[in-house]
PDB file of N, CA and C in Angstrom:
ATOM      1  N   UNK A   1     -12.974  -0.403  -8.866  1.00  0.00           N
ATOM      2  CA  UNK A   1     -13.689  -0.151 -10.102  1.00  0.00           C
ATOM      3  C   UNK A   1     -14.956   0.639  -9.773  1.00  0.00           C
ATOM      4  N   UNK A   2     -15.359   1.837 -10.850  1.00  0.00           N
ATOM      5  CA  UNK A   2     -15.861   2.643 -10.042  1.00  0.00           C
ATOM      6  C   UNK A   2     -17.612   1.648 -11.340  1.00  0.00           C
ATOM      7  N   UNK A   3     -18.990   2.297 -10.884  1.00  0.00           N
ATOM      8  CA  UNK A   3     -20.300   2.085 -11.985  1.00  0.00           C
ATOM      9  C   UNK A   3     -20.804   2.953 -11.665  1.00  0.00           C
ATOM     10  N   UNK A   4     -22.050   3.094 -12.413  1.00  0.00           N
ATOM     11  CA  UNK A   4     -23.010   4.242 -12.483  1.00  0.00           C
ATOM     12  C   UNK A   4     -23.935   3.183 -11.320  1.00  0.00           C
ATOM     13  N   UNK A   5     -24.851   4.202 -10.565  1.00  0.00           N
ATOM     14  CA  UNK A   5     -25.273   3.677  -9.306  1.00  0.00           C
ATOM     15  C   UNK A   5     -26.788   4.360 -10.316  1.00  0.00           C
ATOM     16  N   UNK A   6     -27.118   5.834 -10.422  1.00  0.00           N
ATOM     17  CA  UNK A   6     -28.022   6.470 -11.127  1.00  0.00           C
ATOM     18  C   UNK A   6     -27.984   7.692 -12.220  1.00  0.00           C
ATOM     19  N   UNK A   7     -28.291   7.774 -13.453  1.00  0.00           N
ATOM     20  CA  UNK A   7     -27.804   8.260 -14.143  1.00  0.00           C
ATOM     21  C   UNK A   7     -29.246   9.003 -15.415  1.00  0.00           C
ATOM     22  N   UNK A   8     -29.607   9.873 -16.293  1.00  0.00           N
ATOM     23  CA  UNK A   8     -30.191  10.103 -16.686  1.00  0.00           C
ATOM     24  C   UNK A   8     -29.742   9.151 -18.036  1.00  0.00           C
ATOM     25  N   UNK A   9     -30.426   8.756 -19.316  1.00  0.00           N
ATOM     26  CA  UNK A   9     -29.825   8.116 -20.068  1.00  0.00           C
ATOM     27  C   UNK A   9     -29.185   9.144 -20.711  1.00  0.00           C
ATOM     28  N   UNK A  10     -28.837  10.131 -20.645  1.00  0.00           N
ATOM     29  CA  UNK A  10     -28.036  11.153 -21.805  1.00  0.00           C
ATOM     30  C   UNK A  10     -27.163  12.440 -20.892  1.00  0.00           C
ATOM     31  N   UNK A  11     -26.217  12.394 -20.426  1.00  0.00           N
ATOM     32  CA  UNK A  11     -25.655  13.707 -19.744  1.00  0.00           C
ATOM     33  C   UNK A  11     -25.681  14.859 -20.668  1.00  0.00           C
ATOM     34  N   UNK A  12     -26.317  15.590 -19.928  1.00  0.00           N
ATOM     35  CA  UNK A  12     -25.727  16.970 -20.521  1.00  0.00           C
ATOM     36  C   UNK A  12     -25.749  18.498 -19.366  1.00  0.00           C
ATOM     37  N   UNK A  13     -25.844  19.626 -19.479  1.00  0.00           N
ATOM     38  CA  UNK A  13     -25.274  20.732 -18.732  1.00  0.00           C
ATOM     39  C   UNK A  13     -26.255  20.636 -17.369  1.00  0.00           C
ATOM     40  N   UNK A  14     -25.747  20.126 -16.289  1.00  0.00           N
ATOM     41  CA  UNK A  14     -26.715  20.507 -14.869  1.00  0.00           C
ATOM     42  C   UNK A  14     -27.155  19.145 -14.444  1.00  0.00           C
ATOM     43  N   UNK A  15     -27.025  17.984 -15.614  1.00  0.00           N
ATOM     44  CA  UNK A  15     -27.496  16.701 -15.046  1.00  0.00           C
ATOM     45  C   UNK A  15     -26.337  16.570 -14.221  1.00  0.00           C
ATOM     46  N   UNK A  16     -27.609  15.371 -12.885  1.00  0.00           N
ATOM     47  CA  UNK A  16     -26.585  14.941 -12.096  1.00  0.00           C
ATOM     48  C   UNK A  16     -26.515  13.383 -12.108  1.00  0.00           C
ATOM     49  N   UNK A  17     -26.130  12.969 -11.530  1.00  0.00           N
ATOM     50  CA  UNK A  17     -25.777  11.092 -11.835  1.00  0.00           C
ATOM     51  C   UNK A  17     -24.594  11.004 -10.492  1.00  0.00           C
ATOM     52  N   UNK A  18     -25.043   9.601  -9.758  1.00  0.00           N
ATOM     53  CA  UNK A  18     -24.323   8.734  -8.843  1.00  0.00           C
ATOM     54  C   UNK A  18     -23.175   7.591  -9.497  1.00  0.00           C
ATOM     55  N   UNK A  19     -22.634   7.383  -8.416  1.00  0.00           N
ATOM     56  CA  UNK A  19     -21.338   6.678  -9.008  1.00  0.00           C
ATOM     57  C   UNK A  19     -21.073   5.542  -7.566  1.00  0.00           C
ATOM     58  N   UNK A  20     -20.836   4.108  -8.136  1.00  0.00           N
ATOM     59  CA  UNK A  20     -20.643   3.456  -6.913  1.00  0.00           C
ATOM     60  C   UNK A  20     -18.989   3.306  -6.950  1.00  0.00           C
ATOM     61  N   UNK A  21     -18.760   3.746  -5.826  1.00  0.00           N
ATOM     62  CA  UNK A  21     -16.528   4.042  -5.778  1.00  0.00           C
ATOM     63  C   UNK A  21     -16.204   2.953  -5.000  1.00  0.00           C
ATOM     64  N   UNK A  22     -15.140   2.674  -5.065  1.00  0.00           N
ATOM     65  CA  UNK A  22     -14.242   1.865  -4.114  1.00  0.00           C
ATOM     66  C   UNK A  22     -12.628   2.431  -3.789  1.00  0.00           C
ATOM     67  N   UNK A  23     -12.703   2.994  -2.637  1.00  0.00           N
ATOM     68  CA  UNK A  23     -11.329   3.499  -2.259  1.00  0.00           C
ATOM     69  C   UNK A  23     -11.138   2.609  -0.644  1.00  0.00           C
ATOM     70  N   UNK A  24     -10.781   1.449  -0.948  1.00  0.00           N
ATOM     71  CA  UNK A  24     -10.495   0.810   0.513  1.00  0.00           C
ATOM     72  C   UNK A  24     -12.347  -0.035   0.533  1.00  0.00           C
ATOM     73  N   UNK A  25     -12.562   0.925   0.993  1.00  0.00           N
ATOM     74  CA  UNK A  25     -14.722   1.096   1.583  1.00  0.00           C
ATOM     75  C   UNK A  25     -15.104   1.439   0.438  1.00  0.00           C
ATOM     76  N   UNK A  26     -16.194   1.245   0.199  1.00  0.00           N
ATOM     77  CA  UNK A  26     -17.048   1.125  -0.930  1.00  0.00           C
ATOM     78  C   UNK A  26     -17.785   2.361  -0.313  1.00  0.00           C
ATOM     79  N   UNK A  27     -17.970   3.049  -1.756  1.00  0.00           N
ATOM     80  CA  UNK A  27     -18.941   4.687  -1.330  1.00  0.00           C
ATOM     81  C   UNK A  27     -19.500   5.119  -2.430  1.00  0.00           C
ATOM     82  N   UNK A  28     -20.713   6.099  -2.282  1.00  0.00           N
ATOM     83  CA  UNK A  28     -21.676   6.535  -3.548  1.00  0.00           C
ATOM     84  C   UNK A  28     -20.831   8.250  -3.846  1.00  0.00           C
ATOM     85  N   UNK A  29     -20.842   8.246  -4.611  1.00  0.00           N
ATOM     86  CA  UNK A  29     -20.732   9.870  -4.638  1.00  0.00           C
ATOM     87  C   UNK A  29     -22.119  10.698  -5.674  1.00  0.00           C
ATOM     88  N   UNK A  30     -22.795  11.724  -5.793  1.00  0.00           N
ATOM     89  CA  UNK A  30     -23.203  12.404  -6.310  1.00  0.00           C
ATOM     90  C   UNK A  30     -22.279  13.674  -7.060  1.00  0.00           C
ATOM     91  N   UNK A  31     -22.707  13.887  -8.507  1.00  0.00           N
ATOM     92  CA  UNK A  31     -21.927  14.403  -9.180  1.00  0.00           C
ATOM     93  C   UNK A  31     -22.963  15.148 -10.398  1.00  0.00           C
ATOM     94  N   UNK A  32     -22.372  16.304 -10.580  1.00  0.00           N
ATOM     95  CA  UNK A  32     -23.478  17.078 -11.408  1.00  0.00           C
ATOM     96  C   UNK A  32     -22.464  17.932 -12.622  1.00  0.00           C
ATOM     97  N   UNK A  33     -22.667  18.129 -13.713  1.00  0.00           N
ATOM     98  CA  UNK A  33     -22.149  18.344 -14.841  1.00  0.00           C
ATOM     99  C   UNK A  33     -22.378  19.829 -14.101  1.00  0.00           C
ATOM    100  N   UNK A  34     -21.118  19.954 -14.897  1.00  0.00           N
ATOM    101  CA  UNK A  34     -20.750  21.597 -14.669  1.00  0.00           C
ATOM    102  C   UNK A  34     -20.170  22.355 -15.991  1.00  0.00           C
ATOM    103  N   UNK A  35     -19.931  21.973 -16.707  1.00  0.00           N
ATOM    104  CA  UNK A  35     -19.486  22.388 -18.213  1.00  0.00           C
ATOM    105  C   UNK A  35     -19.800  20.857 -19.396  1.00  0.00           C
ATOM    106  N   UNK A  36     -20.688  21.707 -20.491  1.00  0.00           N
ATOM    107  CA  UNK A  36     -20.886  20.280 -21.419  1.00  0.00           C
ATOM    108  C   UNK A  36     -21.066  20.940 -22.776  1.00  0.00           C
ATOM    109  N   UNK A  37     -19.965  20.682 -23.853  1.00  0.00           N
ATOM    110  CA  UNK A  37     -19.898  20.752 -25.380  1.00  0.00           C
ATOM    111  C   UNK A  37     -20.146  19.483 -26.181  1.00  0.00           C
ATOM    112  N   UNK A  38     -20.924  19.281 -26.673  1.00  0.00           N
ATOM    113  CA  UNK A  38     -20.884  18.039 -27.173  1.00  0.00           C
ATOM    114  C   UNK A  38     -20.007  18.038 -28.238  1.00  0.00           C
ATOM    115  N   UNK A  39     -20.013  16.509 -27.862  1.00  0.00           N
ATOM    116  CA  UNK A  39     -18.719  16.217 -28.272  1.00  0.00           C
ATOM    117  C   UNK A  39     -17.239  16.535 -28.665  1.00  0.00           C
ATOM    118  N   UNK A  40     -17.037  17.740 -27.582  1.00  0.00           N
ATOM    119  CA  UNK A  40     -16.301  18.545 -27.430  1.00  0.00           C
ATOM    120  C   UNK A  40     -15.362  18.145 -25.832  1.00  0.00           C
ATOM    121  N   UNK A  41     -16.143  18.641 -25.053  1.00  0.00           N
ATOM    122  CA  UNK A  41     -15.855  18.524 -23.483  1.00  0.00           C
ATOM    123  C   UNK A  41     -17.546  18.029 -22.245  1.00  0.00           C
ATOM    124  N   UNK A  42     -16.556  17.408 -21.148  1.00  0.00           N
ATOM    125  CA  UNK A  42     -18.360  17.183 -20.363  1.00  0.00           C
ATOM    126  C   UNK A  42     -16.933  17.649 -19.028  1.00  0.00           C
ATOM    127  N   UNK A  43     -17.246  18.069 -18.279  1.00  0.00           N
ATOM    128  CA  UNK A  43     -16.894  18.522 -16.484  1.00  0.00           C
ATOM    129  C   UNK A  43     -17.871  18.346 -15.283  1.00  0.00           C
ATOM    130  N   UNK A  44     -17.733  17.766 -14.662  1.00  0.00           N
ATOM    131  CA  UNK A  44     -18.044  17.395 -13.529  1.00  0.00           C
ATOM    132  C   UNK A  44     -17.572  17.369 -11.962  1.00  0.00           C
ATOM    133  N   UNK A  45     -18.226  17.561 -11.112  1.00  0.00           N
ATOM    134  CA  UNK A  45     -18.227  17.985  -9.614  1.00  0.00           C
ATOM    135  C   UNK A  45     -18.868  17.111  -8.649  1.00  0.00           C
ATOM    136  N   UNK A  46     -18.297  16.606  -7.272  1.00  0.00           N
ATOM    137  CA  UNK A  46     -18.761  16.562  -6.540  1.00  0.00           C
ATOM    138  C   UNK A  46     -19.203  16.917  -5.118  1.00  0.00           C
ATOM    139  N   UNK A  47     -19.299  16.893  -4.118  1.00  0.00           N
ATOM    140  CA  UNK A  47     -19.691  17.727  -3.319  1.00  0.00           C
ATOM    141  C   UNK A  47     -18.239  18.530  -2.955  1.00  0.00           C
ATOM    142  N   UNK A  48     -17.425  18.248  -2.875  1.00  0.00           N
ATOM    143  CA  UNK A  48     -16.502  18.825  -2.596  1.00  0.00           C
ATOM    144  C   UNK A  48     -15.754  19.814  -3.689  1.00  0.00           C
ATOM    145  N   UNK A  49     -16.378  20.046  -4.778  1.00  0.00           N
ATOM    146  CA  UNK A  49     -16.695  20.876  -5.864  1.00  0.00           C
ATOM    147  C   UNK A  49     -15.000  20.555  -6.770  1.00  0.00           C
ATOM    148  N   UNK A  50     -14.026  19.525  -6.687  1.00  0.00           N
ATOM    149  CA  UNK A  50     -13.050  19.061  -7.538  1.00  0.00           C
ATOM    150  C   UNK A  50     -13.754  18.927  -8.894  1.00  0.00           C
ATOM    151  N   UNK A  51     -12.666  19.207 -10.037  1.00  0.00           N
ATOM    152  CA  UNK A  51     -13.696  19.177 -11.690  1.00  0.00           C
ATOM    153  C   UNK A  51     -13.068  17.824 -11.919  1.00  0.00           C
ATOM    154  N   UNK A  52     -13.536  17.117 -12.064  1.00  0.00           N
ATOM    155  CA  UNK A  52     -13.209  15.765 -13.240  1.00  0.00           C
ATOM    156  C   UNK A  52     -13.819  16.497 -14.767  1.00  0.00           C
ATOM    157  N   UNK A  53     -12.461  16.058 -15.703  1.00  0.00           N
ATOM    158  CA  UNK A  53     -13.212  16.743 -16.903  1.00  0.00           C
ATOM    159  C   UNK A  53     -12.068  15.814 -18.139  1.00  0.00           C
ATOM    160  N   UNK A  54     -13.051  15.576 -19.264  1.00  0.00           N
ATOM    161  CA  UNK A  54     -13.093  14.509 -20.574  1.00  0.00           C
ATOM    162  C   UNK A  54     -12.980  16.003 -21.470  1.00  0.00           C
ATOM    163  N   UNK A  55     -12.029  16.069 -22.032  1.00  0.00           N
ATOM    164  CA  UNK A  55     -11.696  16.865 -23.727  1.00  0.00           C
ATOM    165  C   UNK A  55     -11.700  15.760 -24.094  1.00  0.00           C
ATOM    166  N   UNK A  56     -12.174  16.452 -25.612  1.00  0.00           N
ATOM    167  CA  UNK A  56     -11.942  15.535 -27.001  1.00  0.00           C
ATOM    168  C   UNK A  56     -11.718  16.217 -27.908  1.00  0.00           C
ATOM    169  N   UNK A  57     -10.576  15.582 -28.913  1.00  0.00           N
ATOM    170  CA  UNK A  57     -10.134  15.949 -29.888  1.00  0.00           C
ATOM    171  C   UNK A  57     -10.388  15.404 -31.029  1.00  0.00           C
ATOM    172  N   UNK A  58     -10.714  15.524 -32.207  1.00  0.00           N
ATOM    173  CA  UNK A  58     -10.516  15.083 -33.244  1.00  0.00           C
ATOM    174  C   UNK A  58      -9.347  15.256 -34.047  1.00  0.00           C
ATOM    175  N   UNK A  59      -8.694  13.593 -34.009  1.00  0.00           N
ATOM    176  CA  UNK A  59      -7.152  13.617 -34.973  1.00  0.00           C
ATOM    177  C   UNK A  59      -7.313  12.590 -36.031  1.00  0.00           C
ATOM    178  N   UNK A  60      -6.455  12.438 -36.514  1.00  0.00           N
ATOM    179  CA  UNK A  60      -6.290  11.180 -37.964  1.00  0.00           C
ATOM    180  C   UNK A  60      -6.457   9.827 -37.339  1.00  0.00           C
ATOM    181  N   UNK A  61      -7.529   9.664 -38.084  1.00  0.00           N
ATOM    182  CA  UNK A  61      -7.673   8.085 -37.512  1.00  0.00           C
ATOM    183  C   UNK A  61      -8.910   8.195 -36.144  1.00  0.00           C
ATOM    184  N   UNK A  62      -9.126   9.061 -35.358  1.00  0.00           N
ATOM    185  CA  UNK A  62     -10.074   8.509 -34.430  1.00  0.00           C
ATOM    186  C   UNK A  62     -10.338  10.438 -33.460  1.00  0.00           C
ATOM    187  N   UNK A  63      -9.972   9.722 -32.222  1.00  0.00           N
ATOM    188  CA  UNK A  63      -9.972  11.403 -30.916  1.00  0.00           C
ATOM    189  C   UNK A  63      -9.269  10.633 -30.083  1.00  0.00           C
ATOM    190  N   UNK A  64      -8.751  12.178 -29.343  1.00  0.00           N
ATOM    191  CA  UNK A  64      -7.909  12.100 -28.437  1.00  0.00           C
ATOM    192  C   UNK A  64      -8.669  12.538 -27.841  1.00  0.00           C
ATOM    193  N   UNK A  65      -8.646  11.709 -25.931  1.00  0.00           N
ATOM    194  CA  UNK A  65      -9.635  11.648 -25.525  1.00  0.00           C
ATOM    195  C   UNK A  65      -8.464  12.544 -24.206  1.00  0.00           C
ATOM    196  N   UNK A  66      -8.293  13.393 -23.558  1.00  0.00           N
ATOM    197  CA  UNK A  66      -7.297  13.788 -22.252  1.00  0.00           C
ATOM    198  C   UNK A  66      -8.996  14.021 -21.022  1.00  0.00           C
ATOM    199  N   UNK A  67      -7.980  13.107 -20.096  1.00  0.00           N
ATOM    200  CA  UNK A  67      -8.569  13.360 -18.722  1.00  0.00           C
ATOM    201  C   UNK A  67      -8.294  14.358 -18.026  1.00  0.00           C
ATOM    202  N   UNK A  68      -9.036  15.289 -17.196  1.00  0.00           N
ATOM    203  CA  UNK A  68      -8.136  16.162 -16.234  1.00  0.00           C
ATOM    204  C   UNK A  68      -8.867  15.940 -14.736  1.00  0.00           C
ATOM    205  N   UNK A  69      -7.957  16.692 -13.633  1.00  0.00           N
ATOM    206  CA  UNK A  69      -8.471  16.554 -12.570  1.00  0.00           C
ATOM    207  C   UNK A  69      -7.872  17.794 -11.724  1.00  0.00           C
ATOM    208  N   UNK A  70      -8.672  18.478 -11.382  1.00  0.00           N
ATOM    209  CA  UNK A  70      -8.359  20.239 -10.955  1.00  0.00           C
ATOM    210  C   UNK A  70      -8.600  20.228  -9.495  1.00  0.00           C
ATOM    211  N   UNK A  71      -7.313  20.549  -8.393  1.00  0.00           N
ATOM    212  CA  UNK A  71      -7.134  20.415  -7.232  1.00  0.00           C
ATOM    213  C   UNK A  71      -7.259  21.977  -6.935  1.00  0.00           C
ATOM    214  N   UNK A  72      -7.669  23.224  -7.578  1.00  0.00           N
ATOM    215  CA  UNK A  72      -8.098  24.142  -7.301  1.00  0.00           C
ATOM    216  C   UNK A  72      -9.124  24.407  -6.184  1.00  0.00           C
ATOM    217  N   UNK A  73      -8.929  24.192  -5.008  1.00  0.00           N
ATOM    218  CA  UNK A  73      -9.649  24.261  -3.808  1.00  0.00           C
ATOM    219  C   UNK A  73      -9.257  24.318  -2.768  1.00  0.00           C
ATOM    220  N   UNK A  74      -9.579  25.647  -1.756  1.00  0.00           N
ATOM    221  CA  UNK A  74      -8.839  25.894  -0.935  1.00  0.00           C
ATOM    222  C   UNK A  74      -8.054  24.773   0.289  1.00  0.00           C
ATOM    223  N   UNK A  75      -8.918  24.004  -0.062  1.00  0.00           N
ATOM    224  CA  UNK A  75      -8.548  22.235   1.248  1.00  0.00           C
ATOM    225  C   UNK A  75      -7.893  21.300   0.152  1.00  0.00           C
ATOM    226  N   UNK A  76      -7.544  21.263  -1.303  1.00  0.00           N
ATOM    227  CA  UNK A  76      -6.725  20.307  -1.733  1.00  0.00           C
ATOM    228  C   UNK A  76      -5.594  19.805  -0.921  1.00  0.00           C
ATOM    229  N   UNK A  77      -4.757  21.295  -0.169  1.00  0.00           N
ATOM    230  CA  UNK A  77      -3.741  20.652   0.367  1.00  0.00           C
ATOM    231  C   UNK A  77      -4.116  18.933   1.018  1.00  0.00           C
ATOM    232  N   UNK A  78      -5.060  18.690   1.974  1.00  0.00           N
ATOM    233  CA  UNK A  78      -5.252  17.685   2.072  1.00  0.00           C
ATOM    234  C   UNK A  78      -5.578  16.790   1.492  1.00  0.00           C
ATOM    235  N   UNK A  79      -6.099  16.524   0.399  1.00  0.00           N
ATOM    236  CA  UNK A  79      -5.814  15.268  -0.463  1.00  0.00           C
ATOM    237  C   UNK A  79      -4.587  15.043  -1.432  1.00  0.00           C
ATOM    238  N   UNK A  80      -4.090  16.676  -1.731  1.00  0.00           N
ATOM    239  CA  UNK A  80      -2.720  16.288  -2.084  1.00  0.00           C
ATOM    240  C   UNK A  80      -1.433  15.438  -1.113  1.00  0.00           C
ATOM    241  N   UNK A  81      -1.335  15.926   0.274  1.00  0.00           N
ATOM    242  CA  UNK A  81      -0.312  15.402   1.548  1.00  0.00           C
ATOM    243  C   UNK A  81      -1.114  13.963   1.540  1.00  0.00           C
ATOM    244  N   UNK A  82      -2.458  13.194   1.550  1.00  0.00           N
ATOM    245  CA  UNK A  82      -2.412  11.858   1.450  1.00  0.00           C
ATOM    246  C   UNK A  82      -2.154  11.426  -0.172  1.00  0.00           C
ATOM    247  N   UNK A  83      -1.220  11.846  -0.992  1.00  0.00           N
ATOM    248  CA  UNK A  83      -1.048  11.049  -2.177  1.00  0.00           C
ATOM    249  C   UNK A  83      -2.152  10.934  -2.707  1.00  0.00           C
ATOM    250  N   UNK A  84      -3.476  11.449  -3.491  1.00  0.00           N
ATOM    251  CA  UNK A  84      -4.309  11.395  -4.192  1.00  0.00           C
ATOM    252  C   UNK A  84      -3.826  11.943  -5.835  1.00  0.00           C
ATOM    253  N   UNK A  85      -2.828  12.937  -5.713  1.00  0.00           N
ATOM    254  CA  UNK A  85      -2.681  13.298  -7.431  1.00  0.00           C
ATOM    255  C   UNK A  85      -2.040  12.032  -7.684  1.00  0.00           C
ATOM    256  N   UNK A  86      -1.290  11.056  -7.148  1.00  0.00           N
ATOM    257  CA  UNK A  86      -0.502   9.581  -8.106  1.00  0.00           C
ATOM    258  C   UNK A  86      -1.567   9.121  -8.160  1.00  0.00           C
ATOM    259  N   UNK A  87      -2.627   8.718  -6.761  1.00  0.00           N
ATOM    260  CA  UNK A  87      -3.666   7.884  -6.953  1.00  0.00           C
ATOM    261  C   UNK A  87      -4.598   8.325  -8.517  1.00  0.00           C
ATOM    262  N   UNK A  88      -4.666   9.706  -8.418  1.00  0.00           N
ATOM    263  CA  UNK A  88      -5.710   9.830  -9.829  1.00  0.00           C
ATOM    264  C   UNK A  88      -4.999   9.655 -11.129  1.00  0.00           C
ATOM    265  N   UNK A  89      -3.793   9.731 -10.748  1.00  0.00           N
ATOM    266  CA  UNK A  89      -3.339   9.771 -11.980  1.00  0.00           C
ATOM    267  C   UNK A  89      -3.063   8.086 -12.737  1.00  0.00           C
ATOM    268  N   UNK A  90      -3.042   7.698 -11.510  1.00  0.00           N
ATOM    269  CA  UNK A  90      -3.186   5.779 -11.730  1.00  0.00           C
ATOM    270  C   UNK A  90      -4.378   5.016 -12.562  1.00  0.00           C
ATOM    271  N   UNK A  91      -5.407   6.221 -11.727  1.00  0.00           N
ATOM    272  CA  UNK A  91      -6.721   5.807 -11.833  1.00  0.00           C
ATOM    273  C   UNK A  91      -7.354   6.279 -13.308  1.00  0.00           C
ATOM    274  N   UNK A  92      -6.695   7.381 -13.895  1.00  0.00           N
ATOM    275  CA  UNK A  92      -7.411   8.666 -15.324  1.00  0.00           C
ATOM    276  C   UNK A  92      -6.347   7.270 -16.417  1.00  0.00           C
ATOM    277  N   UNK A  93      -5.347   6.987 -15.643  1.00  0.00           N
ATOM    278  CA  UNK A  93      -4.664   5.945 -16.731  1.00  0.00           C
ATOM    279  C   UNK A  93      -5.192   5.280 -16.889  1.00  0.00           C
ATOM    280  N   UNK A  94      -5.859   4.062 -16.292  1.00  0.00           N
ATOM    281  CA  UNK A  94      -5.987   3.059 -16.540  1.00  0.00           C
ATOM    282  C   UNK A  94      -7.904   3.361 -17.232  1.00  0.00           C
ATOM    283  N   UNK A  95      -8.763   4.317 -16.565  1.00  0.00           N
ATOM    284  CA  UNK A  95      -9.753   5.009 -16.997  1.00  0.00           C
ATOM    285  C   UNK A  95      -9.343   5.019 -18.780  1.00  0.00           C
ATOM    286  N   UNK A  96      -8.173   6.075 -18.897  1.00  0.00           N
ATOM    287  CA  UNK A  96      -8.334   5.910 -21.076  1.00  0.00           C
ATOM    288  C   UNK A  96      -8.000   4.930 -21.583  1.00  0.00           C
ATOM    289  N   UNK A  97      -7.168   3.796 -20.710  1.00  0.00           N
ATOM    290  CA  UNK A  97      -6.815   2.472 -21.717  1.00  0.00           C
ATOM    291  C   UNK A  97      -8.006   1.390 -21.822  1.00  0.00           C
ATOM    292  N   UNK A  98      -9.263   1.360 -20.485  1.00  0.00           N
ATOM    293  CA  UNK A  98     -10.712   0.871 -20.837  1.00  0.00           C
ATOM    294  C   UNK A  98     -11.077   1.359 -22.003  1.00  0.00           C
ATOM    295  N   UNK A  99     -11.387   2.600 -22.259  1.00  0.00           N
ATOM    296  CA  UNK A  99     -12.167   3.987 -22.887  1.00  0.00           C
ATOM    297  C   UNK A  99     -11.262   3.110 -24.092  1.00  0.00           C
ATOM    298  N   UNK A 100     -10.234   3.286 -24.862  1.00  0.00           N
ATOM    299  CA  UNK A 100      -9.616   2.967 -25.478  1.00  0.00           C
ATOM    300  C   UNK A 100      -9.977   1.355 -26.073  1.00  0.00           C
ATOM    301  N   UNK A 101      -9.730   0.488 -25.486  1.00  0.00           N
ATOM    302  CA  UNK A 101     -10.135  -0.782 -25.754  1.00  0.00           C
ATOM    303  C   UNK A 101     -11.694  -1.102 -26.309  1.00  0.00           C
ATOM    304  N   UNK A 102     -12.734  -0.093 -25.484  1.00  0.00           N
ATOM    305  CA  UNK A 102     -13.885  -0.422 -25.989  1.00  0.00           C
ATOM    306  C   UNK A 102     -13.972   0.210 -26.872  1.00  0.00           C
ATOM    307  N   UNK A 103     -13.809   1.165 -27.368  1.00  0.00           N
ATOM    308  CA  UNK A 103     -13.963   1.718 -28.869  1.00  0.00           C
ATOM    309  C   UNK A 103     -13.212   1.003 -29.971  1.00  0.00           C
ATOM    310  N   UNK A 104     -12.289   0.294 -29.588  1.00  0.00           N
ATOM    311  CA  UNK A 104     -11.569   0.032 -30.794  1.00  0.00           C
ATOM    312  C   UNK A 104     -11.588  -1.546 -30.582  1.00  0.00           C
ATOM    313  N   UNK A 105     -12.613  -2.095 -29.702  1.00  0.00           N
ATOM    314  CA  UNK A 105     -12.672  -3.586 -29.919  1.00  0.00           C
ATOM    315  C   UNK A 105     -13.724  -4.125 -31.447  1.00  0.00           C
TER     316      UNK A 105
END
């Protein structure tokens, strides 16, 4: 389970914010907005410059919220050959069914 370690109270274009991870070992990452529409889209980077990125949609009844995760980098091959796209994709799942639950509790 990943938390905010440090964070500004409001993201927006260039803020950066920490994250406490757990993959096996427990680790901080630093991460800095790289694209931000409100309430549109927010994208984010970390040192290894991968985008984590939140669209939102507005549909009937609420938003559709899609996760993405962009292996566009010349060294992905290596986190793709250790199994990281199932791992994220395990991880962006279970990420919108939280996201999901707290809005609609």
């Amino acid at each position: 389970m990943t938390s905010v370690k440090n964070a500004p109270e409001r993201l927006t274009l260039g803020s950066t914010f920490s994250m406490h991870m757990k993959m096996g070992l427990g680790y901080v990452t630093r991460n800095r907005v790289v694209q931000f529409q409100e309430n549109r889209s927010i994208a984010w980077h970390h040192f290894a410059l991968f985008v984590w990125r939140y669209d939102l949609e507005a549909v009937d009844g609420g938003t559709l919220v899609t996760e993405s995760f962009n292996y566009d980098r010349p060294w992905a091959f290596v986190i793709i050959a250790l199994g990281f796209p199932q791992r994220n994709r395990t991880a962006m799942e279970g990420t919108l069914q939280r996201l999901a639950t707290i809005v609609t509790a």
